[in-house]
N, C-alpha and C. Protein backbone atom coordinates (compact mmCIF):
# COMPACT_ATOMS: atom_id res chain seq x y z
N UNK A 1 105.86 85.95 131.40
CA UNK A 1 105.03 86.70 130.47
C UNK A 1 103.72 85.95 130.23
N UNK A 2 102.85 87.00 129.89
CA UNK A 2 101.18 86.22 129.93
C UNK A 2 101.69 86.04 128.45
N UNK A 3 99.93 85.41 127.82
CA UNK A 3 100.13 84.40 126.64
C UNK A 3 100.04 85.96 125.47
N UNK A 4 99.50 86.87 126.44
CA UNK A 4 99.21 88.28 125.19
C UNK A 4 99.86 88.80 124.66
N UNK A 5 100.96 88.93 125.64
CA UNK A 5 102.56 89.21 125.60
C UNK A 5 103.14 88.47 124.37
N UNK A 6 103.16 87.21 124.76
CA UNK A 6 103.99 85.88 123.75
C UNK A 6 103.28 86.18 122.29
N UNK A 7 102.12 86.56 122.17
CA UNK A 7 101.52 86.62 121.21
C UNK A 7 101.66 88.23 120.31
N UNK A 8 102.04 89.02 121.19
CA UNK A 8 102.97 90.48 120.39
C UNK A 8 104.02 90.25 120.19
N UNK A 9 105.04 89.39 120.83
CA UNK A 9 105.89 88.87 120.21
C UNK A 9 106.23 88.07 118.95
N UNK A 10 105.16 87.22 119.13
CA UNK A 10 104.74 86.51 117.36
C UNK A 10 104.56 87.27 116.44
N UNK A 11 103.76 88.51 116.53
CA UNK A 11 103.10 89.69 115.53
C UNK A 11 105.12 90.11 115.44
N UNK A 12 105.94 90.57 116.15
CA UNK A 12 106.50 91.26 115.87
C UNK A 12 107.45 90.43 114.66
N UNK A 13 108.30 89.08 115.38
CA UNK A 13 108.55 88.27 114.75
C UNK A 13 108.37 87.99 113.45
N UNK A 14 107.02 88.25 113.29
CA UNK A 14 106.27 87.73 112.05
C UNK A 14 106.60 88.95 111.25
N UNK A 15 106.10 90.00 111.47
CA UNK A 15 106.38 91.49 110.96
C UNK A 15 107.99 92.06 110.36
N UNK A 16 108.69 91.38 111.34
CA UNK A 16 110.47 91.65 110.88
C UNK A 16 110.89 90.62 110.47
N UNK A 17 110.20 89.50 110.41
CA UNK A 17 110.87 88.32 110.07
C UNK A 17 112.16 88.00 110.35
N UNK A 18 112.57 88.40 111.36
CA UNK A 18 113.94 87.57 112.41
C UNK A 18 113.57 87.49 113.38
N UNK A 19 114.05 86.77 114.22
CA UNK A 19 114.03 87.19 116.03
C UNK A 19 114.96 88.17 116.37
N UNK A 20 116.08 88.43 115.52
CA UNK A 20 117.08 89.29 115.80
C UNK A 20 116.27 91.01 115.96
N UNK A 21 115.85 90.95 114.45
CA UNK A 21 115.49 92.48 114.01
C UNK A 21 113.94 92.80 115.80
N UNK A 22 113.27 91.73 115.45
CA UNK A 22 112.30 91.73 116.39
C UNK A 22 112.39 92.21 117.99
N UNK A 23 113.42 91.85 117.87
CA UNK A 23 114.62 91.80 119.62
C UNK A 23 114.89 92.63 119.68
N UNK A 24 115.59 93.15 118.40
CA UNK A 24 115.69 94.91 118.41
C UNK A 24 115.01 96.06 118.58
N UNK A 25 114.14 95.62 118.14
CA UNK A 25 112.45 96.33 117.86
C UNK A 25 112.36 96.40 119.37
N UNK A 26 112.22 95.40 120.12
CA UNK A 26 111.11 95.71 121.77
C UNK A 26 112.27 96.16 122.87
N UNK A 27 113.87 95.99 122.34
CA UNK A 27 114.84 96.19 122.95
C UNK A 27 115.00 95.10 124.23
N UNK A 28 114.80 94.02 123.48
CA UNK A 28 114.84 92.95 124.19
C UNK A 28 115.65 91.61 123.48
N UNK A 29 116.68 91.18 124.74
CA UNK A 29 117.91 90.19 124.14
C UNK A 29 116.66 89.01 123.06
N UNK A 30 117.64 88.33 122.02
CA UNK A 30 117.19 87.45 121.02
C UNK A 30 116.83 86.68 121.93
N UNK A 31 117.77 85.72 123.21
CA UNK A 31 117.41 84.41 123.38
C UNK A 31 115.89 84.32 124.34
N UNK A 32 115.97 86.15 124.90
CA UNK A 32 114.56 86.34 126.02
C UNK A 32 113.48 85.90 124.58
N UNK A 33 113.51 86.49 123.75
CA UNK A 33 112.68 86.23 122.68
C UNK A 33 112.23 85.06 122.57
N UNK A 34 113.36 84.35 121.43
CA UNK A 34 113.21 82.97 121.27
C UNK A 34 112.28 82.22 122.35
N UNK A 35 113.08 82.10 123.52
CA UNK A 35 112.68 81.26 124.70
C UNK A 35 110.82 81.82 124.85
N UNK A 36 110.55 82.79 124.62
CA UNK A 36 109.04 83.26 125.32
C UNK A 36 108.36 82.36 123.46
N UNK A 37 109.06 82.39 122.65
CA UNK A 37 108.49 82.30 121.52
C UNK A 37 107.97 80.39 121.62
N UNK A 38 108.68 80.29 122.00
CA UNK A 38 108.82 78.76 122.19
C UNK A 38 108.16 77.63 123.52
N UNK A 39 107.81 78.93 124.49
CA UNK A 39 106.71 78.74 125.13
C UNK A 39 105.40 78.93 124.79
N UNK A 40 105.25 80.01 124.51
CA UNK A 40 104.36 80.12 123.29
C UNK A 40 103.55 78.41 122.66
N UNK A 41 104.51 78.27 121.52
CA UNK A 41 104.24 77.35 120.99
C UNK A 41 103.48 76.52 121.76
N UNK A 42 104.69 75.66 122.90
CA UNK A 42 104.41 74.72 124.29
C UNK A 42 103.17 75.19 124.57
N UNK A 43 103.13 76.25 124.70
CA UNK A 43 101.04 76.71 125.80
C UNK A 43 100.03 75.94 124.59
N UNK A 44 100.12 76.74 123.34
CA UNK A 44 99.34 76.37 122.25
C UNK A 44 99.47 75.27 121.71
N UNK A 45 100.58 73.84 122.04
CA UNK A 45 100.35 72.75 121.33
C UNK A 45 101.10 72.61 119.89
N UNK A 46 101.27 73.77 119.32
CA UNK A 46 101.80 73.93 118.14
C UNK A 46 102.90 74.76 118.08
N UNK A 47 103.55 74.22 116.50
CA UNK A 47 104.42 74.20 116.05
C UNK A 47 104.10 75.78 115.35
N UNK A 48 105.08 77.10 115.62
CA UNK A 48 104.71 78.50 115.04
C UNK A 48 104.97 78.49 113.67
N UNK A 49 106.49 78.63 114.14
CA UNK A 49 107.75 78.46 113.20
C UNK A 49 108.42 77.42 112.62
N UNK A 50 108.68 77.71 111.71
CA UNK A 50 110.06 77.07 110.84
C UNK A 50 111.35 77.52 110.93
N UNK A 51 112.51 77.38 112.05
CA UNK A 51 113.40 78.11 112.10
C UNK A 51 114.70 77.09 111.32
N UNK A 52 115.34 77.73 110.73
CA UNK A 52 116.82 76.91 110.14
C UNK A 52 118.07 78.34 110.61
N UNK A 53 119.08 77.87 110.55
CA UNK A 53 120.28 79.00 110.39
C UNK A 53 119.92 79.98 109.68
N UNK A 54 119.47 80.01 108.67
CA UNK A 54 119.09 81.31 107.87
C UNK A 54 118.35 81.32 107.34
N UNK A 55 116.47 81.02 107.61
CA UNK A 55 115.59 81.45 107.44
C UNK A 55 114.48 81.16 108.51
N UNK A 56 113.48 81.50 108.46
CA UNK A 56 112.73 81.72 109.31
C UNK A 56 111.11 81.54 108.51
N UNK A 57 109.97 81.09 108.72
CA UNK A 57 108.79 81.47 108.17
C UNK A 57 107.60 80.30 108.98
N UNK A 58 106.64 81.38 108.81
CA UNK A 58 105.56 80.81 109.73
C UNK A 58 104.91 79.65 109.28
N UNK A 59 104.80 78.47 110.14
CA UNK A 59 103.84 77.57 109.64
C UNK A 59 102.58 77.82 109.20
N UNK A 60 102.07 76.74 108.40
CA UNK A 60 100.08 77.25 108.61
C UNK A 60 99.36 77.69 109.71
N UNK A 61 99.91 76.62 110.99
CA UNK A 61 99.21 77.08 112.41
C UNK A 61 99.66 78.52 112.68
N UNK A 62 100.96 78.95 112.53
CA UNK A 62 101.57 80.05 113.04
C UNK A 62 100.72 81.10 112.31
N UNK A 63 100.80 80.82 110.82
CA UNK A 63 100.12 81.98 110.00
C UNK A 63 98.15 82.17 110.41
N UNK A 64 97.52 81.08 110.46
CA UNK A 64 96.86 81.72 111.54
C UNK A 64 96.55 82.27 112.44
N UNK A 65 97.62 81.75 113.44
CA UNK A 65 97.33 82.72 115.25
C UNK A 65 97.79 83.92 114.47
N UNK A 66 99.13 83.77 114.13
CA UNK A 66 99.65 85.84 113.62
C UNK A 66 98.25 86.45 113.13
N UNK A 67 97.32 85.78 112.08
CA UNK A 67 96.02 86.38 111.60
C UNK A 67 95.07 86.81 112.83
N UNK A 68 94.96 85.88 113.69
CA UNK A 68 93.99 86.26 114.66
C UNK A 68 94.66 87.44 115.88
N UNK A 69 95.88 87.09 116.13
CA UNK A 69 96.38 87.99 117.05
C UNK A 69 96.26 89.56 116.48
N UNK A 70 96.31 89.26 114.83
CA UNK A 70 96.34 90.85 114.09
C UNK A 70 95.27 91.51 114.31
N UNK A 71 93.99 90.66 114.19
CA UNK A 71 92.60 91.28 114.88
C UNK A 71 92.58 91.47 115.96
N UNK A 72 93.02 91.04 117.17
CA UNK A 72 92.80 91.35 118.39
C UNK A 72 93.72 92.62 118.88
N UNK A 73 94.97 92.71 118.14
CA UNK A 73 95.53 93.75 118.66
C UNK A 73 95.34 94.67 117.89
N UNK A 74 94.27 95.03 116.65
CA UNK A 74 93.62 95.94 115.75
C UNK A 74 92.15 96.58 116.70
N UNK A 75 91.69 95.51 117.30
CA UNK A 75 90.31 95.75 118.05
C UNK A 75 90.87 96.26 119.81
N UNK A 76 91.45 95.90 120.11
CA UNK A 76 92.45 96.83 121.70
C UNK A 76 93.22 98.44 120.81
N UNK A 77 93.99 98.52 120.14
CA UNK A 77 93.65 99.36 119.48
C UNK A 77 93.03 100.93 119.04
């Protein structure tokens, strides 16, 4: 997957706040998720997420890219 891809994945993530519900959403298995989510990160250097057993929430870095990805996929659109 390109990085545009990984990055609608973040929006979705971010939007359902699970990887589960998110997975559901694109009809795509959790761990395909996770794993693209986490490359992600790896491409960009940074840390998205905060994941534990039962919660989930975006870092500062994360809550930025989600901000900028929200404009770019508002302006394609």
């Amino acid at each position: 997957m390109d990085i545009a891809t990984r990055l609608e994945l973040l929006l979705e993530v971010s939007e359902h706040g699970s990887f589960a519900k998110a997975a559901d959403a694109r009809n795509i298995d959790r761990s395909v998720l996770s794993k693209q989510i986490k490359n992600l990160e790896e491409t960009l250097g940074l840390r998205l997420l905060n994941r534990s057993t039962r919660s989930l929430s975006l870092t500062t870095a994360g809550f930025e890219i989600v901000k900028q990805a929200e404009k770019v996929r508002d302006v394609l659109e």
